[in-house]
Each structure stands twice: as C-alpha cells, then as structure tokens.
ModelCIF file with pLDDT and N, C-alpha, C, O atoms, coordinates in Angstrom:
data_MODEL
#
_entry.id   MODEL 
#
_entity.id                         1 
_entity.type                       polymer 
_entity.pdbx_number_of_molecules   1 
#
_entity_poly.entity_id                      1 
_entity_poly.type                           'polypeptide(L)' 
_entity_poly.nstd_linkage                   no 
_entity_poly.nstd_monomer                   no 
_entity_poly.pdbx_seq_one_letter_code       
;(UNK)(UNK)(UNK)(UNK)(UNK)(UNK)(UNK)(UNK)(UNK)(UNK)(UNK)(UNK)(UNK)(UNK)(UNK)(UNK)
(UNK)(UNK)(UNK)(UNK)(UNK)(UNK)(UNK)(UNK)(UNK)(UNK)(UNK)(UNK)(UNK)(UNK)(UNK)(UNK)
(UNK)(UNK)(UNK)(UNK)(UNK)(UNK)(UNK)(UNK)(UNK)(UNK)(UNK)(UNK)(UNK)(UNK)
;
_entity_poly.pdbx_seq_one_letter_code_can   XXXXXXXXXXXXXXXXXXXXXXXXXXXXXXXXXXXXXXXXXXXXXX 
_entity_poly.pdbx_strand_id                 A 
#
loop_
_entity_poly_seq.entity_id 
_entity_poly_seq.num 
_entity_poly_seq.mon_id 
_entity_poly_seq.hetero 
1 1  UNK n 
1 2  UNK n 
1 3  UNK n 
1 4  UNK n 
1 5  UNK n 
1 6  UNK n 
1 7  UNK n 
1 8  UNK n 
1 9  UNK n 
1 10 UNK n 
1 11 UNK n 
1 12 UNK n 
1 13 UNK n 
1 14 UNK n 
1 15 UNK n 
1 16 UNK n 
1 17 UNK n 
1 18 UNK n 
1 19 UNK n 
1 20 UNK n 
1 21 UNK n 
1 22 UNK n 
1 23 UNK n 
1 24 UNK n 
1 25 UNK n 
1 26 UNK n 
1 27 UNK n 
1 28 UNK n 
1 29 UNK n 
1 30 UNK n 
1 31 UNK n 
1 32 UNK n 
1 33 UNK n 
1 34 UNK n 
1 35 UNK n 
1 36 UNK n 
1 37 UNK n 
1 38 UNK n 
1 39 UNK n 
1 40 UNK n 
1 41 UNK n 
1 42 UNK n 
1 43 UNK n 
1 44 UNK n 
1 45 UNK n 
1 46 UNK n 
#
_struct_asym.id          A 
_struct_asym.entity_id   1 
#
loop_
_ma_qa_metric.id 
_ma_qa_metric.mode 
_ma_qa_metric.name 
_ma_qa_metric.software_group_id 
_ma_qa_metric.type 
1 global pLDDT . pLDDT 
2 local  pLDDT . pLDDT 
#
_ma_qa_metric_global.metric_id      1 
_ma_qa_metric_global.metric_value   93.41 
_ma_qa_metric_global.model_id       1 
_ma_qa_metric_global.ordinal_id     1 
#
loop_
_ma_qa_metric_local.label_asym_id 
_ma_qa_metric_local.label_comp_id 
_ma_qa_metric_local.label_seq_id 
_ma_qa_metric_local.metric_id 
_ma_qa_metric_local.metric_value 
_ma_qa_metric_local.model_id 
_ma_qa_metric_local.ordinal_id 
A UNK 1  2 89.00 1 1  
A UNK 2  2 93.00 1 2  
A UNK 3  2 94.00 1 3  
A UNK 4  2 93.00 1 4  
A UNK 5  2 93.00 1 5  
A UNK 6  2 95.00 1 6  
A UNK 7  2 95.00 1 7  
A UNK 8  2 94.00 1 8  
A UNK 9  2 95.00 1 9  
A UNK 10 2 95.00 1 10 
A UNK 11 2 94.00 1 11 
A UNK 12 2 93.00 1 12 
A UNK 13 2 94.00 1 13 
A UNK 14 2 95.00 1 14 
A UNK 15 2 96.00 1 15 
A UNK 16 2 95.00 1 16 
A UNK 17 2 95.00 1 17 
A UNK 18 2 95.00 1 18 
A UNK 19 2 96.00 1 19 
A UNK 20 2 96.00 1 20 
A UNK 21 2 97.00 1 21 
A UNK 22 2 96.00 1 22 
A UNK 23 2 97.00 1 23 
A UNK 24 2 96.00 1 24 
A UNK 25 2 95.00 1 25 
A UNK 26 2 96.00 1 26 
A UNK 27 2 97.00 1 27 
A UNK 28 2 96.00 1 28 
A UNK 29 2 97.00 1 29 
A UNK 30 2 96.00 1 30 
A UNK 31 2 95.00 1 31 
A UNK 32 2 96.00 1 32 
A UNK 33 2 97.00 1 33 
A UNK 34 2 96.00 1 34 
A UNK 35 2 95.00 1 35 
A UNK 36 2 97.00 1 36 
A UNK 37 2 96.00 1 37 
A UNK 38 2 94.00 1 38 
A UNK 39 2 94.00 1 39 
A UNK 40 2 93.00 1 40 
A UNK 41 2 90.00 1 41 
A UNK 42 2 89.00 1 42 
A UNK 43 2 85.00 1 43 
A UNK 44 2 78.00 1 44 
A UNK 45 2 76.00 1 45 
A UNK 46 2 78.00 1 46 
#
loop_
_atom_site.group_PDB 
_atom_site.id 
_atom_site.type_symbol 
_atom_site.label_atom_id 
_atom_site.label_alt_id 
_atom_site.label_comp_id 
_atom_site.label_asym_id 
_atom_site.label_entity_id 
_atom_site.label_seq_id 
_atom_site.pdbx_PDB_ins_code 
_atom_site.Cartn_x 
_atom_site.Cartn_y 
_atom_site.Cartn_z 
_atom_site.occupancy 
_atom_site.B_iso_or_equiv 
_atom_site.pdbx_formal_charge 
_atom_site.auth_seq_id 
_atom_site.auth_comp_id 
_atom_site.auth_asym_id 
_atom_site.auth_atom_id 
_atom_site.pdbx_PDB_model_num 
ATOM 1   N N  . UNK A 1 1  ? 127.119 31.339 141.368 1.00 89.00 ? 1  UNK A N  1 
ATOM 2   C CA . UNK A 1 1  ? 126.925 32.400 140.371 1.00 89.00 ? 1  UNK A CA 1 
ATOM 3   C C  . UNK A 1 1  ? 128.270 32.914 139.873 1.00 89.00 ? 1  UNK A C  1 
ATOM 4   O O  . UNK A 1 1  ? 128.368 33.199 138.679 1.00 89.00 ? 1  UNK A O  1 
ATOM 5   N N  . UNK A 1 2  ? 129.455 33.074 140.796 1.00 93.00 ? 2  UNK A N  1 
ATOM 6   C CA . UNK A 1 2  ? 130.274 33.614 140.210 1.00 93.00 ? 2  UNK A CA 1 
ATOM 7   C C  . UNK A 1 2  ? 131.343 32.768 139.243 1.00 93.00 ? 2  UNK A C  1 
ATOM 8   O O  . UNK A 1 2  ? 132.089 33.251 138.391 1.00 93.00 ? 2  UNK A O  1 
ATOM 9   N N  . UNK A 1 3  ? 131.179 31.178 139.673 1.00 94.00 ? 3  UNK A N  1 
ATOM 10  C CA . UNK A 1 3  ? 131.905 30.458 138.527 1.00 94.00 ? 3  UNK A CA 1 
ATOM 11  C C  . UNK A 1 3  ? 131.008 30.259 137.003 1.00 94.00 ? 3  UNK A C  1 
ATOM 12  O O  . UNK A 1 3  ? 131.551 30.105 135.909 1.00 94.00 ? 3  UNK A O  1 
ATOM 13  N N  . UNK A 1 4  ? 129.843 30.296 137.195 1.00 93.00 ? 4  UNK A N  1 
ATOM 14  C CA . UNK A 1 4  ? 128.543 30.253 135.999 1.00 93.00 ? 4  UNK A CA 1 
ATOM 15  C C  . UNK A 1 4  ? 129.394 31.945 135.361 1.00 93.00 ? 4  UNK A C  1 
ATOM 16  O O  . UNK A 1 4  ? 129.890 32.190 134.262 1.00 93.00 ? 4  UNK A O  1 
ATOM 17  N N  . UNK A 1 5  ? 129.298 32.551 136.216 1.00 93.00 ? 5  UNK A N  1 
ATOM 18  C CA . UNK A 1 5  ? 130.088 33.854 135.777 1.00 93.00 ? 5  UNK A CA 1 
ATOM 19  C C  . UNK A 1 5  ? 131.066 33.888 134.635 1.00 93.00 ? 5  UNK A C  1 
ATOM 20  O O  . UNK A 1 5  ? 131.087 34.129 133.428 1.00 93.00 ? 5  UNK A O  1 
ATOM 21  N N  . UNK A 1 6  ? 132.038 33.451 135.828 1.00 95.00 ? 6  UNK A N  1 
ATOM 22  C CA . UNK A 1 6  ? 133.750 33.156 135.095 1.00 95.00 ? 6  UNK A CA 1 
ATOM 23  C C  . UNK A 1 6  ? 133.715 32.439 134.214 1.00 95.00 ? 6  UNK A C  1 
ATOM 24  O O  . UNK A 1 6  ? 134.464 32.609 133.252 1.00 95.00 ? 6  UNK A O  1 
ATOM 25  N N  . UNK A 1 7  ? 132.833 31.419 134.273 1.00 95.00 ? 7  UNK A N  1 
ATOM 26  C CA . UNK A 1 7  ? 133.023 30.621 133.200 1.00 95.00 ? 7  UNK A CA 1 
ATOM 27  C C  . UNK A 1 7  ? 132.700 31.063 131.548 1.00 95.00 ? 7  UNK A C  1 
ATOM 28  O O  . UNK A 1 7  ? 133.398 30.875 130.552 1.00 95.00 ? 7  UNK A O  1 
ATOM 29  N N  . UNK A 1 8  ? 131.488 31.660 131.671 1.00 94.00 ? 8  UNK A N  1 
ATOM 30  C CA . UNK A 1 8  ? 130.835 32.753 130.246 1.00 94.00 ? 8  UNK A CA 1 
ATOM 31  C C  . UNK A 1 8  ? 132.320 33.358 129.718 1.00 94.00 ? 8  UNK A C  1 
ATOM 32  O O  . UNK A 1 8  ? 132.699 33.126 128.571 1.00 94.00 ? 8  UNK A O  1 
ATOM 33  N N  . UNK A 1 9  ? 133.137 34.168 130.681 1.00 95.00 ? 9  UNK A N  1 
ATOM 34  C CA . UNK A 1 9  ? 133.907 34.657 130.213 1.00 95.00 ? 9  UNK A CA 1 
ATOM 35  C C  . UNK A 1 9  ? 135.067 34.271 129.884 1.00 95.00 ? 9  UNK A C  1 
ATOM 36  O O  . UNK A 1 9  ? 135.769 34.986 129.169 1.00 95.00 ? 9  UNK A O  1 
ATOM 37  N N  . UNK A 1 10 ? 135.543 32.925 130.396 1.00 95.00 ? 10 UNK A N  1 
ATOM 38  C CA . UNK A 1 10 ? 136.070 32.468 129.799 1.00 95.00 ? 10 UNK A CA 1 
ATOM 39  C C  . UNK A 1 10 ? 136.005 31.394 128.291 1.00 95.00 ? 10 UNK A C  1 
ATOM 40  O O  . UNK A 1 10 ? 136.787 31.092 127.390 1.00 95.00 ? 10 UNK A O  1 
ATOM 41  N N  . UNK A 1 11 ? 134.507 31.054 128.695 1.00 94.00 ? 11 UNK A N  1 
ATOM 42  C CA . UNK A 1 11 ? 134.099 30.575 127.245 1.00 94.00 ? 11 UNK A CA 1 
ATOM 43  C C  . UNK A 1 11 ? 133.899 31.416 125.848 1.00 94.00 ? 11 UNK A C  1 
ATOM 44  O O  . UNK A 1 11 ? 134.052 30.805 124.790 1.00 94.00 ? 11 UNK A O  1 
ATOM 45  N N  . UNK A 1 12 ? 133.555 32.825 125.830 1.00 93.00 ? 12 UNK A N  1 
ATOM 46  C CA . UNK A 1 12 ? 134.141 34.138 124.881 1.00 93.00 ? 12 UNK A CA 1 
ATOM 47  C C  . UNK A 1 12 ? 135.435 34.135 124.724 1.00 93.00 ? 12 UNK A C  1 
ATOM 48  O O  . UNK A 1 12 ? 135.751 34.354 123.554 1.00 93.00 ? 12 UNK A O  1 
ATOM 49  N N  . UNK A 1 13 ? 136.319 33.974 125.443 1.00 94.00 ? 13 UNK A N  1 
ATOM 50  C CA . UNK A 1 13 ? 137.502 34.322 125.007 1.00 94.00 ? 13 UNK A CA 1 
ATOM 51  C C  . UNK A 1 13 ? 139.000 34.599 125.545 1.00 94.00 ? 13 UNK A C  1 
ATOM 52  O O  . UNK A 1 13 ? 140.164 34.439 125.176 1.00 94.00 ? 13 UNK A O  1 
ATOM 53  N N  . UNK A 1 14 ? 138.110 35.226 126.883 1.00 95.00 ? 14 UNK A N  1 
ATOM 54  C CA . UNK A 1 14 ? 138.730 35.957 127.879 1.00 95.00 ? 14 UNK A CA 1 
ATOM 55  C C  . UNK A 1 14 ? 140.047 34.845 128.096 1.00 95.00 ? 14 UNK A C  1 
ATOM 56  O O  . UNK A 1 14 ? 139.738 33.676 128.327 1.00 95.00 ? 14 UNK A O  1 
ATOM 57  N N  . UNK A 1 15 ? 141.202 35.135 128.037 1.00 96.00 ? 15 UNK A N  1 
ATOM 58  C CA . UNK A 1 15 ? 142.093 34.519 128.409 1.00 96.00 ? 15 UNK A CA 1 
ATOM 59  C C  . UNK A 1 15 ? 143.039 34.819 129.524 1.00 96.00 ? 15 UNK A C  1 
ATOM 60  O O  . UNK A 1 15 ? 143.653 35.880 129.639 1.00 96.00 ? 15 UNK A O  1 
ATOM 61  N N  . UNK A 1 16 ? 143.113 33.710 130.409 1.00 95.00 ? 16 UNK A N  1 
ATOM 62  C CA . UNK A 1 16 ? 143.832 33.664 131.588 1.00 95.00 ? 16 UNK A CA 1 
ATOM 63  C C  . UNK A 1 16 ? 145.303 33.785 131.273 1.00 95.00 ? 16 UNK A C  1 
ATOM 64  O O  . UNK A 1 16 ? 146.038 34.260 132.139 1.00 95.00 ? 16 UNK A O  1 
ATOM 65  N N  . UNK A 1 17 ? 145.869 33.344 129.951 1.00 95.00 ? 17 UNK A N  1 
ATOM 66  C CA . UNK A 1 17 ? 147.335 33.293 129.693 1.00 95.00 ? 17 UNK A CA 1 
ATOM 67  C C  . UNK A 1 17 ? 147.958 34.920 129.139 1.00 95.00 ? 17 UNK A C  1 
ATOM 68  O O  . UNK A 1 17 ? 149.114 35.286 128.929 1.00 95.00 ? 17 UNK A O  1 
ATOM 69  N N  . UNK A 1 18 ? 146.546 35.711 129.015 1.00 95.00 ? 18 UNK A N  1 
ATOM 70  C CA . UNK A 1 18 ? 146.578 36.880 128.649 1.00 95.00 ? 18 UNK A CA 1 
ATOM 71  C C  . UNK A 1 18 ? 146.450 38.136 129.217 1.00 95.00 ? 18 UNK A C  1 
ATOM 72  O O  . UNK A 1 18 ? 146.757 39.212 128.703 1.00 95.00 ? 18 UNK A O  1 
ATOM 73  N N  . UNK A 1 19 ? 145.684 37.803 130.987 1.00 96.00 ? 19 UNK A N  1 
ATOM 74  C CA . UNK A 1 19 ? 145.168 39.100 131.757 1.00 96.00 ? 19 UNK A CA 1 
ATOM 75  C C  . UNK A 1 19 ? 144.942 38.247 133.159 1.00 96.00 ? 19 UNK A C  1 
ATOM 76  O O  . UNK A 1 19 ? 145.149 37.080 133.491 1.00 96.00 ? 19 UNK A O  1 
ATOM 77  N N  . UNK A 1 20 ? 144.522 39.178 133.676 1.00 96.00 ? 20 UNK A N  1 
ATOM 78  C CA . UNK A 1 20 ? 144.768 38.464 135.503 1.00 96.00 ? 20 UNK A CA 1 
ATOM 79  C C  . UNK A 1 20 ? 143.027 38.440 135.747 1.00 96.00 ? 20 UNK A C  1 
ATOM 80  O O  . UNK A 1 20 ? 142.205 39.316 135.477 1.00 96.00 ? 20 UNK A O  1 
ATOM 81  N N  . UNK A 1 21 ? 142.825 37.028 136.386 1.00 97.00 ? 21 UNK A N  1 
ATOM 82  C CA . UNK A 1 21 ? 141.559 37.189 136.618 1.00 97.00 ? 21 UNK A CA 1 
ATOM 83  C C  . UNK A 1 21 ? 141.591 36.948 138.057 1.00 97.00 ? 21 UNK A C  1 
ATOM 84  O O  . UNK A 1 21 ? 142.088 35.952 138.582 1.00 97.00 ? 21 UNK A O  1 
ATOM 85  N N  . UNK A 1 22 ? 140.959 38.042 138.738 1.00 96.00 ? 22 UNK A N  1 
ATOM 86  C CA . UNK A 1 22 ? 141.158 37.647 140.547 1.00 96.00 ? 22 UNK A CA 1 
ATOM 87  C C  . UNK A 1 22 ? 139.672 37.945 141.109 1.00 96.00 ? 22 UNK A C  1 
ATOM 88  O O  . UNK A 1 22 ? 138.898 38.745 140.585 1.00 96.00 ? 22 UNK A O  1 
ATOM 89  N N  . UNK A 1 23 ? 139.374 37.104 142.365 1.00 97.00 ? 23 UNK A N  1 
ATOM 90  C CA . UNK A 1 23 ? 138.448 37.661 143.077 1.00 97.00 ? 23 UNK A CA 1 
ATOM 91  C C  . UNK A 1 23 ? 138.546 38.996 144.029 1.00 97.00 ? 23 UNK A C  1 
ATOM 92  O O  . UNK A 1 23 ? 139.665 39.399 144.346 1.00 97.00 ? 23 UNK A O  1 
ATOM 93  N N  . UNK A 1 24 ? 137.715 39.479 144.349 1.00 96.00 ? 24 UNK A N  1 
ATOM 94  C CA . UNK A 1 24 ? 138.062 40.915 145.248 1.00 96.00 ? 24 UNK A CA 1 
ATOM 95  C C  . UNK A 1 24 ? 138.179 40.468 147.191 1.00 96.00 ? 24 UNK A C  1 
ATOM 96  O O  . UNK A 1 24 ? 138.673 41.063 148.148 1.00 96.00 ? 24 UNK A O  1 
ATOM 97  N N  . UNK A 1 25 ? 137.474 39.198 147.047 1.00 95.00 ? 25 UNK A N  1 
ATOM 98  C CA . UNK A 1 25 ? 137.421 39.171 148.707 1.00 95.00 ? 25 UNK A CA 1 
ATOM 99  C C  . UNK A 1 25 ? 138.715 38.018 148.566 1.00 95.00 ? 25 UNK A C  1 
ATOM 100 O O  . UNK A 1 25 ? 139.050 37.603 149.676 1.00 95.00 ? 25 UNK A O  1 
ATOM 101 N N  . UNK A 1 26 ? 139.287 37.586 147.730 1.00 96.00 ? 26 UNK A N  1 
ATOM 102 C CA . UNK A 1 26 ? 140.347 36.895 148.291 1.00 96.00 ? 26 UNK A CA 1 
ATOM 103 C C  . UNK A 1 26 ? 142.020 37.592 148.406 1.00 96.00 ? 26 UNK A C  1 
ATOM 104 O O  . UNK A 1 26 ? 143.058 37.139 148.888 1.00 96.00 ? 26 UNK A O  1 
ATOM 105 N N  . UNK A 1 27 ? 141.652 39.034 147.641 1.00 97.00 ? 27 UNK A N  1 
ATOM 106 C CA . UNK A 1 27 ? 142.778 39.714 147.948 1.00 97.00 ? 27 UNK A CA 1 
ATOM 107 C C  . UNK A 1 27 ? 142.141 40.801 149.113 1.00 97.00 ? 27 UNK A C  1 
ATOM 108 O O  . UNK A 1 27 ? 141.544 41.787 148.682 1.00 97.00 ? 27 UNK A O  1 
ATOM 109 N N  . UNK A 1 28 ? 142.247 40.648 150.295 1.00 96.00 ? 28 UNK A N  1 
ATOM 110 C CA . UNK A 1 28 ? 142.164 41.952 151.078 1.00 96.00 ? 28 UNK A CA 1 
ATOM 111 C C  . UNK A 1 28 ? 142.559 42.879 151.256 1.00 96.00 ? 28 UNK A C  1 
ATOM 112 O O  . UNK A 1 28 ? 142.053 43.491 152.196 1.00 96.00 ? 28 UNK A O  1 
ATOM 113 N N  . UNK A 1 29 ? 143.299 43.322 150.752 1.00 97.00 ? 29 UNK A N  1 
ATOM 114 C CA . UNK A 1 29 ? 144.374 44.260 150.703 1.00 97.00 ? 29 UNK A CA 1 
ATOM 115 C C  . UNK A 1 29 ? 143.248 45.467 149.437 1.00 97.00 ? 29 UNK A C  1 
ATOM 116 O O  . UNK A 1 29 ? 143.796 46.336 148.759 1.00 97.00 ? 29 UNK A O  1 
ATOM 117 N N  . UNK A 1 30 ? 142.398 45.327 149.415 1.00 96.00 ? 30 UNK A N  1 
ATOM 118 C CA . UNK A 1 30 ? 141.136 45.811 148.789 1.00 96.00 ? 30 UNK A CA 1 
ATOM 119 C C  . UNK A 1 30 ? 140.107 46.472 150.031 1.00 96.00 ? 30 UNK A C  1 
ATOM 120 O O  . UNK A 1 30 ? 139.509 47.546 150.089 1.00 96.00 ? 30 UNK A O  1 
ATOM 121 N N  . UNK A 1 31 ? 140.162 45.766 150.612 1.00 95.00 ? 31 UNK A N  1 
ATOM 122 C CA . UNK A 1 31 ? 139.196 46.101 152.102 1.00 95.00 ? 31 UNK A CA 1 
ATOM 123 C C  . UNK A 1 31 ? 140.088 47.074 152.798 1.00 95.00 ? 31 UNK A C  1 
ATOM 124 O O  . UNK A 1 31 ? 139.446 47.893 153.456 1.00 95.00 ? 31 UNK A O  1 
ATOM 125 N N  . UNK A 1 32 ? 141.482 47.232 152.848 1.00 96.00 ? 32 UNK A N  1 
ATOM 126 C CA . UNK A 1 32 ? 142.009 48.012 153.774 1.00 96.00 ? 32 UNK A CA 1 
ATOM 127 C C  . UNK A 1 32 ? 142.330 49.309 153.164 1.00 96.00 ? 32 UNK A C  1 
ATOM 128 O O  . UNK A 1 32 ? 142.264 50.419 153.692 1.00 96.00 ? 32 UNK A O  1 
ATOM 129 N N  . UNK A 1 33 ? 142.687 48.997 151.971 1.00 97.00 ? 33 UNK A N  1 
ATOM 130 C CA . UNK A 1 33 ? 143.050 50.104 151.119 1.00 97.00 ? 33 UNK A CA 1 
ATOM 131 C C  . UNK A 1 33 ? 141.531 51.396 150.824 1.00 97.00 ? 33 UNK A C  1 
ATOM 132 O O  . UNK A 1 33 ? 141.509 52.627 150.840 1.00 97.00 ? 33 UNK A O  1 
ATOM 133 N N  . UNK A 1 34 ? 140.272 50.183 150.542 1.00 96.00 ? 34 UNK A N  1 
ATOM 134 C CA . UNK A 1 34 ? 138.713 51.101 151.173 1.00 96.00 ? 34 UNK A CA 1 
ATOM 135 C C  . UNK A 1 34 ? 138.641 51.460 152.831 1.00 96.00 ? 34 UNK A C  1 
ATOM 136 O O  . UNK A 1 34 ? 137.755 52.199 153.260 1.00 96.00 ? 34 UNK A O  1 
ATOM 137 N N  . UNK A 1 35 ? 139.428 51.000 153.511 1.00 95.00 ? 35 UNK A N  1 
ATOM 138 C CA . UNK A 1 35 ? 139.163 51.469 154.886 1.00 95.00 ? 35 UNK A CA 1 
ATOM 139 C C  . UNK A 1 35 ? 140.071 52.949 154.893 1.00 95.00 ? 35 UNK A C  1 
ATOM 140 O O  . UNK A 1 35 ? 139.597 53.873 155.552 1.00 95.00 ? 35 UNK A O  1 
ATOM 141 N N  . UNK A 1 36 ? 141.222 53.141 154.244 1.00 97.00 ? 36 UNK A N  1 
ATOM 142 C CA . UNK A 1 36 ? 141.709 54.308 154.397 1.00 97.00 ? 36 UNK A CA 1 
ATOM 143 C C  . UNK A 1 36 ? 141.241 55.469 153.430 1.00 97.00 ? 36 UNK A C  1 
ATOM 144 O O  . UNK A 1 36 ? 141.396 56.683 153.568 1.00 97.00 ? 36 UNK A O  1 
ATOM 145 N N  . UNK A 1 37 ? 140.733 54.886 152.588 1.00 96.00 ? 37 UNK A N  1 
ATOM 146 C CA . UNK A 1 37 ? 140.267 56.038 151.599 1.00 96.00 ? 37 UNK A CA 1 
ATOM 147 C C  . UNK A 1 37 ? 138.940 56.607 152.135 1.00 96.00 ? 37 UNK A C  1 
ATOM 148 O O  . UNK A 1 37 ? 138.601 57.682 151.640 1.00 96.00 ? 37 UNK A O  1 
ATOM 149 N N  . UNK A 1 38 ? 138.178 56.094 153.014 1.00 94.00 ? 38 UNK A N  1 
ATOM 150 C CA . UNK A 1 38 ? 136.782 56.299 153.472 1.00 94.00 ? 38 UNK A CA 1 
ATOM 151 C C  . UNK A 1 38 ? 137.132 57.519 155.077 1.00 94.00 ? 38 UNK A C  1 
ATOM 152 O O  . UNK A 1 38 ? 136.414 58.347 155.637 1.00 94.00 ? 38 UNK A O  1 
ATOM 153 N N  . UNK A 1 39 ? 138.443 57.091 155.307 1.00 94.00 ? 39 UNK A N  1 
ATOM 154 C CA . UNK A 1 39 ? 138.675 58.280 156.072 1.00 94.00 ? 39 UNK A CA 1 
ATOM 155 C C  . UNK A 1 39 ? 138.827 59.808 155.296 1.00 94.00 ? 39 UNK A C  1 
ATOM 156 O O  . UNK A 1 39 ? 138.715 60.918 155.816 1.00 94.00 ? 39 UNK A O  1 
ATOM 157 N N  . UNK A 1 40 ? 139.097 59.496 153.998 1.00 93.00 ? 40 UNK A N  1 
ATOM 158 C CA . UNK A 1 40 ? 139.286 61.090 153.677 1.00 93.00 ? 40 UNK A CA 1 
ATOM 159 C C  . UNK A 1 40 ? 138.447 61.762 152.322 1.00 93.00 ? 40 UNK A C  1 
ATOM 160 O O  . UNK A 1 40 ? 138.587 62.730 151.574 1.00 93.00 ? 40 UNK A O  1 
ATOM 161 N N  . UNK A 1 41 ? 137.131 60.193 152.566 1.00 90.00 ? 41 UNK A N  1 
ATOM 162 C CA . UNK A 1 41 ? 136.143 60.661 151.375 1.00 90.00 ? 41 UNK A CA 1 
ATOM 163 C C  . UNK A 1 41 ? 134.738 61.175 151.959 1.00 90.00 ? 41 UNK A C  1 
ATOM 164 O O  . UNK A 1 41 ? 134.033 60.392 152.596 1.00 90.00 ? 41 UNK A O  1 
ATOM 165 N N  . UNK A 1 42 ? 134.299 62.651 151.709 1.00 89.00 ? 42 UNK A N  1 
ATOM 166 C CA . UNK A 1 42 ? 133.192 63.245 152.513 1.00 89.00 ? 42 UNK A CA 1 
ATOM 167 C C  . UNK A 1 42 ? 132.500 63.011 151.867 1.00 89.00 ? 42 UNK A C  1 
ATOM 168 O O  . UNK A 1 42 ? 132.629 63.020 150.643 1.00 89.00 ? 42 UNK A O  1 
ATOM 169 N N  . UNK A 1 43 ? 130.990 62.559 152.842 1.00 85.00 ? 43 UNK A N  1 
ATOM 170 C CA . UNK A 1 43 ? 130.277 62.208 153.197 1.00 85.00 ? 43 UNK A CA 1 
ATOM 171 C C  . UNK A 1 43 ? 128.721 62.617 151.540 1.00 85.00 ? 43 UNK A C  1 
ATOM 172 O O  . UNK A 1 43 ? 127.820 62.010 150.961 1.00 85.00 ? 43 UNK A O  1 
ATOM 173 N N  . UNK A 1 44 ? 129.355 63.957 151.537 1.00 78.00 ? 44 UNK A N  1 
ATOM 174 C CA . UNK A 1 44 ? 128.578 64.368 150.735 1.00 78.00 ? 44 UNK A CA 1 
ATOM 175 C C  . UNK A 1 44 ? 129.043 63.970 148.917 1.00 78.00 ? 44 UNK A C  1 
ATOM 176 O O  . UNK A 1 44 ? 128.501 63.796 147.826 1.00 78.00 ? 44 UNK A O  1 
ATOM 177 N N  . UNK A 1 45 ? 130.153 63.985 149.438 1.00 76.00 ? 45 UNK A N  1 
ATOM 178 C CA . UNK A 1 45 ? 130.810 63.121 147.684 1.00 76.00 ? 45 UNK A CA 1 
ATOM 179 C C  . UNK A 1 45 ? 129.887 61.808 147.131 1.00 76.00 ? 45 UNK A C  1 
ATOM 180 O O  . UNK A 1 45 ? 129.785 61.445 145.960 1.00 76.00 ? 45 UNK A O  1 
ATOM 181 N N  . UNK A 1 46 ? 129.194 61.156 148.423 1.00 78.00 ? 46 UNK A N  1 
ATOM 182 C CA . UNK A 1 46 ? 128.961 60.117 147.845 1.00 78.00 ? 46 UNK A CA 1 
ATOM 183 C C  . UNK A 1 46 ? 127.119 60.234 147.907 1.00 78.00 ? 46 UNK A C  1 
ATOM 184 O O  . UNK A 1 46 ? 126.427 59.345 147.411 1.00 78.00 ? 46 UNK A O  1 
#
C-alpha cells in the first residue's frame, strides 16, 4: 500500500529532486523524540 501510495504521488508530480520524501519508521529518531514528548504531554490534552 505504501509504494501504490508513493507512487500516485509521484505520478502527479510530486518531485523527489524538489522535496524530501521519507518514511517515518525508517527514521527513528521519530519514536524517541514521541517518547520524550509523551513524558510532558497530560493525559487530558489528548
């Protein structure tokens, strides 16, 4: 699903020579950066 995805958008237009296209689980540094923010986001915010 997610290359059927990428691909739509790159067939519109979307250009790689123009903007960054990344996955979220292959940069982790996403997961840790949500592990510290969840220490100081209450409970009721969400």
């Amino acid at each position: 699903h997610m290359i059927d995805m990428v691909t739509d958008w790159l067939s519109v237009g979307i250009d790689p020579q123009k903007c960054l296209l990344m996955v979220q689980s292959l940069v982790p540094e996403h997961a840790e950066l949500h592990l510290l923010f969840s220490m100081i986001t209450p409970v009721g915010w969400l």
